[in-house]
Protein backbone atom coordinates (compact mmCIF):
# COMPACT_ATOMS: atom_id res chain seq x y z
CA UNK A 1 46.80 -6.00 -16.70
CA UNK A 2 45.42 -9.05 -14.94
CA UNK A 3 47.30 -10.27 -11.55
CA UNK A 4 45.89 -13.58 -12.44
CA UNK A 5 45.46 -14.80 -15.74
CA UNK A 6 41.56 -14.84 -16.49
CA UNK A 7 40.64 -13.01 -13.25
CA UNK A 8 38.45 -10.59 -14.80
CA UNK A 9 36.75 -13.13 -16.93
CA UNK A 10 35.64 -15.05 -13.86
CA UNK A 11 35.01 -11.82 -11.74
CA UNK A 12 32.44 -11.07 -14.86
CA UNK A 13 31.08 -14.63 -14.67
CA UNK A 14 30.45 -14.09 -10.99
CA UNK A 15 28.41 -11.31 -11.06
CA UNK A 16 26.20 -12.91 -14.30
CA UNK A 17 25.43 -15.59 -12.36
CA UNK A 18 24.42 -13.77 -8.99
CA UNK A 19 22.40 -11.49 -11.32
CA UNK A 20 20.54 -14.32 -12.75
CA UNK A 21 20.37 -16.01 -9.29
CA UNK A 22 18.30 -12.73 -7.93
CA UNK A 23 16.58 -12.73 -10.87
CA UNK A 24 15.34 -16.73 -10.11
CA UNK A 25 14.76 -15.50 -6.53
CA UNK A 26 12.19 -12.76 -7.32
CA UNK A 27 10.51 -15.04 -10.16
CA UNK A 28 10.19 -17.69 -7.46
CA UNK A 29 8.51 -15.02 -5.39
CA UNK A 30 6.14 -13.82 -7.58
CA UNK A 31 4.99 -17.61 -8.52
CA UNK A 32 5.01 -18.67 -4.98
CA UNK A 33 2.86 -15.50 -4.48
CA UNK A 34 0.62 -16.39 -7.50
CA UNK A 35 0.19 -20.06 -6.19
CA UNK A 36 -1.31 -18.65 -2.49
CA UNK A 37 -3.19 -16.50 -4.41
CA UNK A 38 -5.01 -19.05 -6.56
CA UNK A 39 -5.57 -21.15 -3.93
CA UNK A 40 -7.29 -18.51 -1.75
CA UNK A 41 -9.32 -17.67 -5.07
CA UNK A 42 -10.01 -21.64 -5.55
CA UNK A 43 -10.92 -22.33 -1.27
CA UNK A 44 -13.17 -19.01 -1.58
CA UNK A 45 -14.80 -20.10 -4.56
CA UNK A 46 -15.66 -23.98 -3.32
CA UNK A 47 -16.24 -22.63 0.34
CA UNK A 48 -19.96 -23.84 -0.75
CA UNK A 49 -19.11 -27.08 -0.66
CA UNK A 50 -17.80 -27.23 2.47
CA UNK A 51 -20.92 -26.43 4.61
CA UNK A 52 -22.83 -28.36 1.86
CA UNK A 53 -21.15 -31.64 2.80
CA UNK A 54 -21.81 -30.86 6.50
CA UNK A 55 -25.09 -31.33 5.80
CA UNK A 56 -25.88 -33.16 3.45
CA UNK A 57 -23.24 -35.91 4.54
CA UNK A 58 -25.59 -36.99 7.02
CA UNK A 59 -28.57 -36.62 5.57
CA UNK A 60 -27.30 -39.41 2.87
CA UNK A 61 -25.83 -41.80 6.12
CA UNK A 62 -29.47 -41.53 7.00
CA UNK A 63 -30.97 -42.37 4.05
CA UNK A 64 -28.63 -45.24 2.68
CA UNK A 65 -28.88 -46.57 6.48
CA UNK A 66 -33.15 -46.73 6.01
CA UNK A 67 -33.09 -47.77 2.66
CA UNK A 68 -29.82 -50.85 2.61
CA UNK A 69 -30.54 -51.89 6.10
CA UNK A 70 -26.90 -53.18 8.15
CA UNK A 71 -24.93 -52.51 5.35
CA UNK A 72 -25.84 -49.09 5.15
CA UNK A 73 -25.15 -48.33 9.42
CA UNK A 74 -21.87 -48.30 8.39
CA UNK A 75 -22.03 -45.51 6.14
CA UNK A 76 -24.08 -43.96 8.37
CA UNK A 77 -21.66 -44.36 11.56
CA UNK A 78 -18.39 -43.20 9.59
CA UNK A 79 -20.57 -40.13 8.26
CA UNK A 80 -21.67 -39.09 12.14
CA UNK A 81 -17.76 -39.65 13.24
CA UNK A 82 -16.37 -37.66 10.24
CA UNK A 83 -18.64 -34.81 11.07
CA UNK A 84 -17.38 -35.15 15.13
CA UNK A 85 -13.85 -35.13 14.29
CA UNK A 86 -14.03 -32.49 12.36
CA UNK A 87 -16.21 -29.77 14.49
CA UNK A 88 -13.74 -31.11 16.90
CA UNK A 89 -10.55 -30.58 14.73
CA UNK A 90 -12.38 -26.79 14.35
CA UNK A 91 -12.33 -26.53 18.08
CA UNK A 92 -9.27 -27.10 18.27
CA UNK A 93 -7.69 -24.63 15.62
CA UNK A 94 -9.34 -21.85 17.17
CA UNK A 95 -8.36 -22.21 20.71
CA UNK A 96 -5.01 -22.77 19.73
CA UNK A 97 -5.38 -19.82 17.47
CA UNK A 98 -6.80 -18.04 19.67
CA UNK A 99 -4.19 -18.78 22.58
CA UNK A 100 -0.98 -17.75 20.21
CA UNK A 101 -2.99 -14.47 19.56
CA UNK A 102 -2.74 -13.96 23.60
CA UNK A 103 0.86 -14.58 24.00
CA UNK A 104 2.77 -11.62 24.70
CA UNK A 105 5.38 -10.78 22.63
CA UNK A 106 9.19 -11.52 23.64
């Protein structure tokens, strides 16, 4: 005999829906899990193009800069500046990698 009319129904209600909220926590997991993966997969397999545009980046500033005259300089200029900020934006993720790999633990 219920204490409260309709008690049991909503007790039963209760534990469907934390059932089917643990259920939408471990699918949420395993997709979150599946997205890192892919994009591991994806950065591994386009790693190539990376060092490819550190190079050849500029090697085309060069060549537009010879072959369109002021114009080109431009080009040129923002090429040599991308490539400095970002061997300097590499610097600077590994010493500050490298300094939170030093710090003792608490």
């Amino acid at each position: 005999m219920d204490t409260v009319p309709g008690l049991r129904a909503l007790q039963a209600r209760k534990r469907e829906l934390l059932l089917e909220s643990e259920l939408n926590r471990q699918l949420l997991r395993v997709e979150c899990a599946n997205l890192a993966f892919h994009a591991g997969r994806f950065q591994r397999g386009y790693g190539w193009a990376q060092s490819a545009w550190t190079w050849a980046a500029p090697l085309t500033g060069l060549l537009l800069a010879r072959k369109q005259g002021k114009a080109a300089g431009v080009f040129a200029k923002g090429s040599l500046v991308f490539a400095a900020l970002r061997a300097g934006w590499k610097v600077w993720t590994s010493l500050r990698d490298a300094r939170t790999e030093r710090r003792p633990e608490r």
